[in-house]
C-alpha atoms as a PDB file:
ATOM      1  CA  UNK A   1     -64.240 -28.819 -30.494  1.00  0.00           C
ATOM      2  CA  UNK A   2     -65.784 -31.860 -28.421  1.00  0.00           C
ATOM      3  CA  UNK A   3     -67.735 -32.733 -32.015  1.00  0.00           C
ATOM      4  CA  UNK A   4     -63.764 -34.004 -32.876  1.00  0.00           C
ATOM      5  CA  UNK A   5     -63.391 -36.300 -30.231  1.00  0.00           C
ATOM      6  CA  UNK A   6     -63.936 -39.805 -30.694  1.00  0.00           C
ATOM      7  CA  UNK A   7     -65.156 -42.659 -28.437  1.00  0.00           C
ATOM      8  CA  UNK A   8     -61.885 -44.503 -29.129  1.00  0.00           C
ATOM      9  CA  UNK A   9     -59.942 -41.505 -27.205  1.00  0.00           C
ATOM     10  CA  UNK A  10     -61.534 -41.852 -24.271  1.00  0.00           C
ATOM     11  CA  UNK A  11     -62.930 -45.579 -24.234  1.00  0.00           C
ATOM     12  CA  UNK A  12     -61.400 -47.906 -21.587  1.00  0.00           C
ATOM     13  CA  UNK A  13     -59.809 -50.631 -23.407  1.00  0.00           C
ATOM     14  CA  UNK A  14     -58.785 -53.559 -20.410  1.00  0.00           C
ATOM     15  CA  UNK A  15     -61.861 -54.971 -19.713  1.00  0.00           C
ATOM     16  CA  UNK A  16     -62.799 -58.193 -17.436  1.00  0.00           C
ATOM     17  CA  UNK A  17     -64.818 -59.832 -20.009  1.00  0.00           C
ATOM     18  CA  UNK A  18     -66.765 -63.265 -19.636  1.00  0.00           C
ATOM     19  CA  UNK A  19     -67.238 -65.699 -22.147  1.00  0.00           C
ATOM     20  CA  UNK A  20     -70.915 -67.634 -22.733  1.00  0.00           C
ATOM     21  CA  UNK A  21     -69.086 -71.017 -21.266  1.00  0.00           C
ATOM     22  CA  UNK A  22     -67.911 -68.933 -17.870  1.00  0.00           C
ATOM     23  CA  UNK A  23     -69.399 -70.547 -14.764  1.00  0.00           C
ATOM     24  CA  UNK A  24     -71.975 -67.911 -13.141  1.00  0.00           C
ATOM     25  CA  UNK A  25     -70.306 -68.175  -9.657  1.00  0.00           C
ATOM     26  CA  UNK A  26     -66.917 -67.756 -11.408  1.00  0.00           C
ATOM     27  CA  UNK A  27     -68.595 -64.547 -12.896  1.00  0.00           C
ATOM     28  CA  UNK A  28     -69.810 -63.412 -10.028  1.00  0.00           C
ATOM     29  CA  UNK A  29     -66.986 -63.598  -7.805  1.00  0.00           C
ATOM     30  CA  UNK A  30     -64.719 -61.707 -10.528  1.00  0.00           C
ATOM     31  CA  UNK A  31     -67.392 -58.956 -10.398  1.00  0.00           C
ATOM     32  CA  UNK A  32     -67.479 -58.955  -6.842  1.00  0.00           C
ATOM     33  CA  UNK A  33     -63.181 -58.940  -6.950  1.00  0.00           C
ATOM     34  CA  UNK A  34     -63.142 -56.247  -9.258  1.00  0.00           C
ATOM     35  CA  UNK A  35     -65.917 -53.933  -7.626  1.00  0.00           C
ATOM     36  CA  UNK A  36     -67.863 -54.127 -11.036  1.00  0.00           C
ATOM     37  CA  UNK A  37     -71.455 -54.124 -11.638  1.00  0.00           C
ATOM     38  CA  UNK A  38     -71.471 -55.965 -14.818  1.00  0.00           C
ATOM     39  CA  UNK A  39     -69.325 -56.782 -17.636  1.00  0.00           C
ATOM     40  CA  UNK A  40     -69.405 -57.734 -21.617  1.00  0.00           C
ATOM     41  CA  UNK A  41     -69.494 -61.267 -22.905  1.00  0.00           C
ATOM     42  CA  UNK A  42     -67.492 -62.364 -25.715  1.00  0.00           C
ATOM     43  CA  UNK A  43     -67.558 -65.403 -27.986  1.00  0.00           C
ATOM     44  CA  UNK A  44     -64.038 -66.661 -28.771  1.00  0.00           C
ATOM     45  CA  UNK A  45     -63.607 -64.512 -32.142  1.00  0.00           C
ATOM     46  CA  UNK A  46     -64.289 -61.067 -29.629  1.00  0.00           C
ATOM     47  CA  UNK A  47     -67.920 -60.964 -30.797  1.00  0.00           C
ATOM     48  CA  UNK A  48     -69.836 -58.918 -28.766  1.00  0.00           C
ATOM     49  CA  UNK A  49     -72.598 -61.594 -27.997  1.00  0.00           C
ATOM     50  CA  UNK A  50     -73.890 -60.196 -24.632  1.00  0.00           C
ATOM     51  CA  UNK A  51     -73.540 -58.242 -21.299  1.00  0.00           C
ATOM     52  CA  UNK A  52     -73.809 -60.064 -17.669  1.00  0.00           C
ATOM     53  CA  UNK A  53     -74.866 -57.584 -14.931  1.00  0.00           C
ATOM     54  CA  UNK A  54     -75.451 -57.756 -11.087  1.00  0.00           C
ATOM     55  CA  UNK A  55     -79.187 -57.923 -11.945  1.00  0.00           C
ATOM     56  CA  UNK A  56     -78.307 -60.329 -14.188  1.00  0.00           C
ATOM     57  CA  UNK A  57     -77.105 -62.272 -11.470  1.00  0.00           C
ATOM     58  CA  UNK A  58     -79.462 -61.616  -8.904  1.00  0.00           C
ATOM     59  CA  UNK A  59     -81.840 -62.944 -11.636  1.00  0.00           C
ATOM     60  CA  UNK A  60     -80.432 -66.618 -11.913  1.00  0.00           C
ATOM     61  CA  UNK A  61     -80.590 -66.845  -7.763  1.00  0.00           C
ATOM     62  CA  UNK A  62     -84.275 -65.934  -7.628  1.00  0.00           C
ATOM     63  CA  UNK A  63     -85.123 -68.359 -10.931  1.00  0.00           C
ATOM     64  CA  UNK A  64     -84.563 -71.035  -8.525  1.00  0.00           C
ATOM     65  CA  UNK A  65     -86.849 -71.809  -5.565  1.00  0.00           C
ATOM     66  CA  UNK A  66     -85.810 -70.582  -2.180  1.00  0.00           C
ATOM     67  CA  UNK A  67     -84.502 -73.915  -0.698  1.00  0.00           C
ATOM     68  CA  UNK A  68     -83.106 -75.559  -3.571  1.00  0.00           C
ATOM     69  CA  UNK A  69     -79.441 -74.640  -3.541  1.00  0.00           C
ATOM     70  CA  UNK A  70     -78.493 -77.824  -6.338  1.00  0.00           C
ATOM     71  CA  UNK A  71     -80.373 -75.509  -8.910  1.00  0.00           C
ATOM     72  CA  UNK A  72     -78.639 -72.393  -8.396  1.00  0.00           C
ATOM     73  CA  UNK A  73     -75.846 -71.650 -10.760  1.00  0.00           C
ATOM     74  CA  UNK A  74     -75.372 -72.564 -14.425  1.00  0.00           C
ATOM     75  CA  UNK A  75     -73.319 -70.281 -17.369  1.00  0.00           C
ATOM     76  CA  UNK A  76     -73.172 -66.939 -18.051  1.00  0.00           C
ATOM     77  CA  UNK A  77     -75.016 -67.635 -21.653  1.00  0.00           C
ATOM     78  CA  UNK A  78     -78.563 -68.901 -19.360  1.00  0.00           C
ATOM     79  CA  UNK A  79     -78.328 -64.864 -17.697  1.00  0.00           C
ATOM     80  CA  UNK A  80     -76.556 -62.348 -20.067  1.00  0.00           C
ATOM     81  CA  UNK A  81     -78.492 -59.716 -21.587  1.00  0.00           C
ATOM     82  CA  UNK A  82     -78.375 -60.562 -25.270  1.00  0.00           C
ATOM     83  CA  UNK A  83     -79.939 -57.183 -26.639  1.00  0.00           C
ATOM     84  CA  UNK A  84     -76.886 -55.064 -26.222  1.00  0.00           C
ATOM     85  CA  UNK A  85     -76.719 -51.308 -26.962  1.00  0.00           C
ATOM     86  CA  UNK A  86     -73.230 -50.369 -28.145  1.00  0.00           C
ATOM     87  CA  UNK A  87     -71.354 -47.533 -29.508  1.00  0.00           C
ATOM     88  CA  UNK A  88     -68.780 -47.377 -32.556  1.00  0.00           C
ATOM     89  CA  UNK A  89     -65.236 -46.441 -31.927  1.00  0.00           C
ATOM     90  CA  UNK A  90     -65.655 -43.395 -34.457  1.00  0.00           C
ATOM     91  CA  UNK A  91     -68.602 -41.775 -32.746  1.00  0.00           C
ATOM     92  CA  UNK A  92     -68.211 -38.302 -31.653  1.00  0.00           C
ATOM     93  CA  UNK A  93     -68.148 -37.671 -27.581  1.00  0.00           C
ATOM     94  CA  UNK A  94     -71.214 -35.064 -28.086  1.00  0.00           C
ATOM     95  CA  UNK A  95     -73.480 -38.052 -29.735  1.00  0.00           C
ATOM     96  CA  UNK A  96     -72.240 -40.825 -26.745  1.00  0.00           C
ATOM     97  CA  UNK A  97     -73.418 -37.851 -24.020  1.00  0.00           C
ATOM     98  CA  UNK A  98     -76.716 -37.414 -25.712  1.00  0.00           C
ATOM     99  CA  UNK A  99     -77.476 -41.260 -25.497  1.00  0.00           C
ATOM    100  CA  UNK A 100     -76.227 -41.039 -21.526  1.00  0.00           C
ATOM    101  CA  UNK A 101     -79.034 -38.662 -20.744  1.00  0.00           C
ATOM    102  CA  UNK A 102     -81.592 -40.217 -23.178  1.00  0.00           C
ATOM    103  CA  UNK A 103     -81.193 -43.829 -22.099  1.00  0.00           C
ATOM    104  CA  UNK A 104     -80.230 -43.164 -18.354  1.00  0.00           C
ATOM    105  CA  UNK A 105     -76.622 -45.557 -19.236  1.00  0.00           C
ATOM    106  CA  UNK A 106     -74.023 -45.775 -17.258  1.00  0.00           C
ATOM    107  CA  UNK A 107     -71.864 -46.795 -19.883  1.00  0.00           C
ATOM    108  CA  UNK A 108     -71.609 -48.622 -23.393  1.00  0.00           C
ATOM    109  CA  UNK A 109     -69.811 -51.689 -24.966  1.00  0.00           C
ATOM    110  CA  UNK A 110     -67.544 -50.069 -28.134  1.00  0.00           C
ATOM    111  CA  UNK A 111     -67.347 -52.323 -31.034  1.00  0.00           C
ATOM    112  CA  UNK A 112     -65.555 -52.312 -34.530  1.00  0.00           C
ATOM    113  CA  UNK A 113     -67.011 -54.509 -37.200  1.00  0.00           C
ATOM    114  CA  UNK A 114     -69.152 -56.016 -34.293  1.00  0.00           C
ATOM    115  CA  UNK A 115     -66.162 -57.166 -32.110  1.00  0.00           C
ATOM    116  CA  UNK A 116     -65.586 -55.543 -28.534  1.00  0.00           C
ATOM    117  CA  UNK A 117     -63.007 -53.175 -28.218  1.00  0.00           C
ATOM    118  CA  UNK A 118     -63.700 -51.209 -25.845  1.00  0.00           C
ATOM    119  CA  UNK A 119     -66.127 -49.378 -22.641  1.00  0.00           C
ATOM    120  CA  UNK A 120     -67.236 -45.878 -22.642  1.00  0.00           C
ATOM    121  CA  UNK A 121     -68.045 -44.524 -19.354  1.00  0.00           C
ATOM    122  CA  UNK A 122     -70.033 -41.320 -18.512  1.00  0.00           C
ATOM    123  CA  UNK A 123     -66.803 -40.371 -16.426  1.00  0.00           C
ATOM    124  CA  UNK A 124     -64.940 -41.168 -19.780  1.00  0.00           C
ATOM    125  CA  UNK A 125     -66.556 -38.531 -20.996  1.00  0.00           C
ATOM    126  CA  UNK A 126     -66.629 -35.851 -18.150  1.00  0.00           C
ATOM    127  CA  UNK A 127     -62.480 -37.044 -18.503  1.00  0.00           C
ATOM    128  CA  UNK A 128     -62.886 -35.512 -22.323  1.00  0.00           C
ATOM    129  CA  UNK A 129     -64.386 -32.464 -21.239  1.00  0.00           C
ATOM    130  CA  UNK A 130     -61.805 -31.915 -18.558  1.00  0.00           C
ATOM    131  CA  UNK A 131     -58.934 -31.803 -20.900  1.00  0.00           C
ATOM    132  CA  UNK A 132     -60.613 -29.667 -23.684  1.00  0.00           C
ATOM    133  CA  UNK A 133     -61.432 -26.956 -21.426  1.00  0.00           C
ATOM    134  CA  UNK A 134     -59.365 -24.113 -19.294  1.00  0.00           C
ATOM    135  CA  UNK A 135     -58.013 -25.999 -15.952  1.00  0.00           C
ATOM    136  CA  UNK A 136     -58.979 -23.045 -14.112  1.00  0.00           C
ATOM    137  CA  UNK A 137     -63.114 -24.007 -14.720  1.00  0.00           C
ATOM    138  CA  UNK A 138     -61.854 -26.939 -12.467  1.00  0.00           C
ATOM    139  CA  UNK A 139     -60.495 -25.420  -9.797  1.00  0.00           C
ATOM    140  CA  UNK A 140     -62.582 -24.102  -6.852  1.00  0.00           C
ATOM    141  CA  UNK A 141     -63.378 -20.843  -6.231  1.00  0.00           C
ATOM    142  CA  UNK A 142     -64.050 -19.823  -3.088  1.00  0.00           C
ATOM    143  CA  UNK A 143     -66.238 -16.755  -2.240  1.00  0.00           C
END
């Protein structure tokens, strides 16, 4: 029954998304606000053009020497990850939880004719599961 489900029943769909142009400190205090660990960049037509993670981040302070605090900052476009793996909002749960394992993600950018719509999470998924099978598998049973 999980081969039915589709990404786009489960994907989250209001994301904090950054934009190539977004100041990196501006980006990193909205990840920091919103107790995220990275988030999907958009050009200004919703093209997926890139992801911006904490690594990311941690990246553009160590690019510049230890001292020299003038050199630290920039856009998000000089950081993001630009080779994006993504998901289609018609894939099938199963397929999305094969890739989890396989790739060791924590989560995908969901596009539709190569424009973000969407995040799916591996608790998105567990979520699916959850309501496709009896509640009482979810309830503790003590010995």
């Amino acid at each position: 029954m999980l081969k039915s489900v589709k990404v786009r029943d489960y994907m989250t769909t209001n994301l904090i998304v950054f934009y190539p142009e977004t100041e990196l400190f501006e980006a990193i205090n909205r990840l920091l606000k919103n107790s995220i660990s990275g988030a999907p960049v958009v050009d200004g037509k919703g093209r997926l053009v890139g992801m911006l993670s904490e690594v990311d981040c941690l990246k553009s302070i160590l690019s510049g020497s230890y001292y020299d605090y003038e050199s630290l900052g920039g856009t998000v476009s000089e950081y993001m990850t630009t080779a994006v793996d993504v998901v289609e909002s018609d894939q099938d749960i199963l397929s999305v939880s094969e890739r989890f394992i396989k790739e060791r993600r924590r989560r995908f950018p969901v596009v539709e004719d190569g424009k973000l719509v969407g995040q799916i999470s591996r608790k998105d998924v567990l979520r699916a599961v959850k309501d496709f099978v009896s509640p009482d598998q979810f309830v503790h049973k003590s010995a």
